[in-house]
Protein backbone atom coordinates (compact mmCIF):
# COMPACT_ATOMS: atom_id res chain seq x y z
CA UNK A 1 123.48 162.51 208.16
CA UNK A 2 122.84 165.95 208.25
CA UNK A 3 120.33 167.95 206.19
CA UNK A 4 123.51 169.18 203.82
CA UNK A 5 124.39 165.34 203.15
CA UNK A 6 121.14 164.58 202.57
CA UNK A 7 120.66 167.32 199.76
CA UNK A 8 123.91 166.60 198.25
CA UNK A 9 122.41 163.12 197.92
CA UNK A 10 119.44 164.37 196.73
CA UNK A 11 121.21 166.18 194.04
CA UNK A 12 123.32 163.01 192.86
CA UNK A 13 120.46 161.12 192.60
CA UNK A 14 118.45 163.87 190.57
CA UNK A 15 121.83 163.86 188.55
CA UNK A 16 122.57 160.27 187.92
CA UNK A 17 118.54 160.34 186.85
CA UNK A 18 119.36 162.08 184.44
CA UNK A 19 122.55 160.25 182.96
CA UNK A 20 120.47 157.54 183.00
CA UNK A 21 117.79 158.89 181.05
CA UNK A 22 120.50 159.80 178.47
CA UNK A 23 121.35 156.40 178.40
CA UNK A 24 117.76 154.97 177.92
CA UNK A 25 117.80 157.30 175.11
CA UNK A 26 120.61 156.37 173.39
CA UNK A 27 119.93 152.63 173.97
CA UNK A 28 122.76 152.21 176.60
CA UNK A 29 121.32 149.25 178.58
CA UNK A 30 124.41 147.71 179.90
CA UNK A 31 125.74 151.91 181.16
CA UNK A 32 121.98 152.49 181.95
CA UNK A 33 122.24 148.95 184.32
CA UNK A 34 125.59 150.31 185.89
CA UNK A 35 124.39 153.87 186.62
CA UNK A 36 121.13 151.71 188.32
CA UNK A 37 123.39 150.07 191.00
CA UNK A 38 124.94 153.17 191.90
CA UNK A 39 121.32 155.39 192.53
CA UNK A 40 120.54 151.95 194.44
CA UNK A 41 123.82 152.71 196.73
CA UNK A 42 122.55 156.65 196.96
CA UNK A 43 119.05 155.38 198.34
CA UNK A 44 120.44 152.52 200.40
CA UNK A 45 122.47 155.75 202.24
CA UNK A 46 118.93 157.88 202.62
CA UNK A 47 116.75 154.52 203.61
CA UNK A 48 119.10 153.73 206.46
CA UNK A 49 119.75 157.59 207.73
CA UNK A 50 118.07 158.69 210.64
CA UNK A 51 115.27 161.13 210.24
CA UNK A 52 116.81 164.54 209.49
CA UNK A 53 114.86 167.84 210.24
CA UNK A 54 114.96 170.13 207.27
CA UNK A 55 113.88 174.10 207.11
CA UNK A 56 111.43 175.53 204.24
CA UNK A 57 113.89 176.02 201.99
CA UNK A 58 115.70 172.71 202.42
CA UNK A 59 112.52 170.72 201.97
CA UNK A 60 111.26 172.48 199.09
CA UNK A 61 114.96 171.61 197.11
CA UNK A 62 114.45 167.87 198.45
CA UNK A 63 110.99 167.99 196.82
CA UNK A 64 112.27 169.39 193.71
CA UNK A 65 114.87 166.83 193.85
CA UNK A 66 112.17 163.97 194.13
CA UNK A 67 109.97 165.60 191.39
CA UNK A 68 113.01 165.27 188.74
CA UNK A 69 113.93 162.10 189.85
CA UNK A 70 110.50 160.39 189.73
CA UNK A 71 110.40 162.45 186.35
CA UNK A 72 113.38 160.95 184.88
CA UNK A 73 112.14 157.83 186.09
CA UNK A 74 109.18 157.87 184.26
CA UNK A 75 110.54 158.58 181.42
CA UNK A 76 113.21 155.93 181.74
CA UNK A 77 110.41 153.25 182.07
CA UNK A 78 108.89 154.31 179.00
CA UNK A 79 111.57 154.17 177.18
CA UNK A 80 112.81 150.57 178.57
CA UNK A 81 109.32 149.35 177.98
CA UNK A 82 109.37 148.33 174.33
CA UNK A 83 112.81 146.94 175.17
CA UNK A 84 111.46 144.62 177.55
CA UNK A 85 108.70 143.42 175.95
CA UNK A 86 111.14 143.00 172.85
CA UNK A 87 113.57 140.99 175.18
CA UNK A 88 110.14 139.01 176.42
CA UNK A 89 109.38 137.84 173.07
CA UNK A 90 112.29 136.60 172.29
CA UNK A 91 112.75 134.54 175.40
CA UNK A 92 109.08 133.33 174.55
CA UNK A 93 110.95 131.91 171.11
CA UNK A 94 113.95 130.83 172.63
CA UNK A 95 111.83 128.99 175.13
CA UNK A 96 109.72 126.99 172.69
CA UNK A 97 112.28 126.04 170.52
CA UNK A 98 114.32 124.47 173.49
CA UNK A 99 110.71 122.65 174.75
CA UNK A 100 110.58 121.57 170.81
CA UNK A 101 114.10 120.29 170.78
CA UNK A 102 113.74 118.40 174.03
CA UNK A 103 110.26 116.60 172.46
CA UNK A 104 111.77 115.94 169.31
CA UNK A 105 114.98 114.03 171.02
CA UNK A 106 112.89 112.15 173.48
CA UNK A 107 110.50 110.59 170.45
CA UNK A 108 114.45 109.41 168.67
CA UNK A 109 114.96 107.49 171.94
């Protein structure tokens, strides 16, 4: 990979950050999920790349690039949080009533 590639990745990842933060705020789990396998793809690519030297000016854009994108991830957790906990709660319910169900049709037999 060379230090070009790597930007450009860089830069879709900072990118597709940011679509998904869009999507966290409009409430666009399932597009917010499918944008999520594709940044996994991007990083998959820079994890398995071989070290690439960069100038000063190259690795001040990749920090940049990190700084939004652990920005927009922030903010993406935050925002999935409540969500979550909301999805959590109701698995909590959904849980108990199945554990009541099964109690109640063992004591008919």
């Amino acid at each position: 990979m060379t230090s070009h590639e790597m930007l450009s990745t860089y830069a879709t990842l900072t990118e597709l950050t940011g679509v998904m933060l869009d999507a966290a705020r409009q409430g666009e789990w399932d597009h917010l999920a499918e944008l999520e396998q594709r940044c996994r793809g991007h990083v998959s690519t820079l994890m398995q790349a071989a070290p690439v030297t960069l100038d000063e000016s190259e690795q001040r854009a990749r920090i940049a690039s990190i700084r939004a994108i652990l920005q927009n991830d922030a903010e993406i957790r935050a925002l999935a949080e409540p969500r979550l906990n909301e999805l959590q709660q109701r698995l909590h319910v959904i849980r108990a009533g199945h554990r009541g169900a099964q109690a109640y049709a063992a004591q008919r037999m």
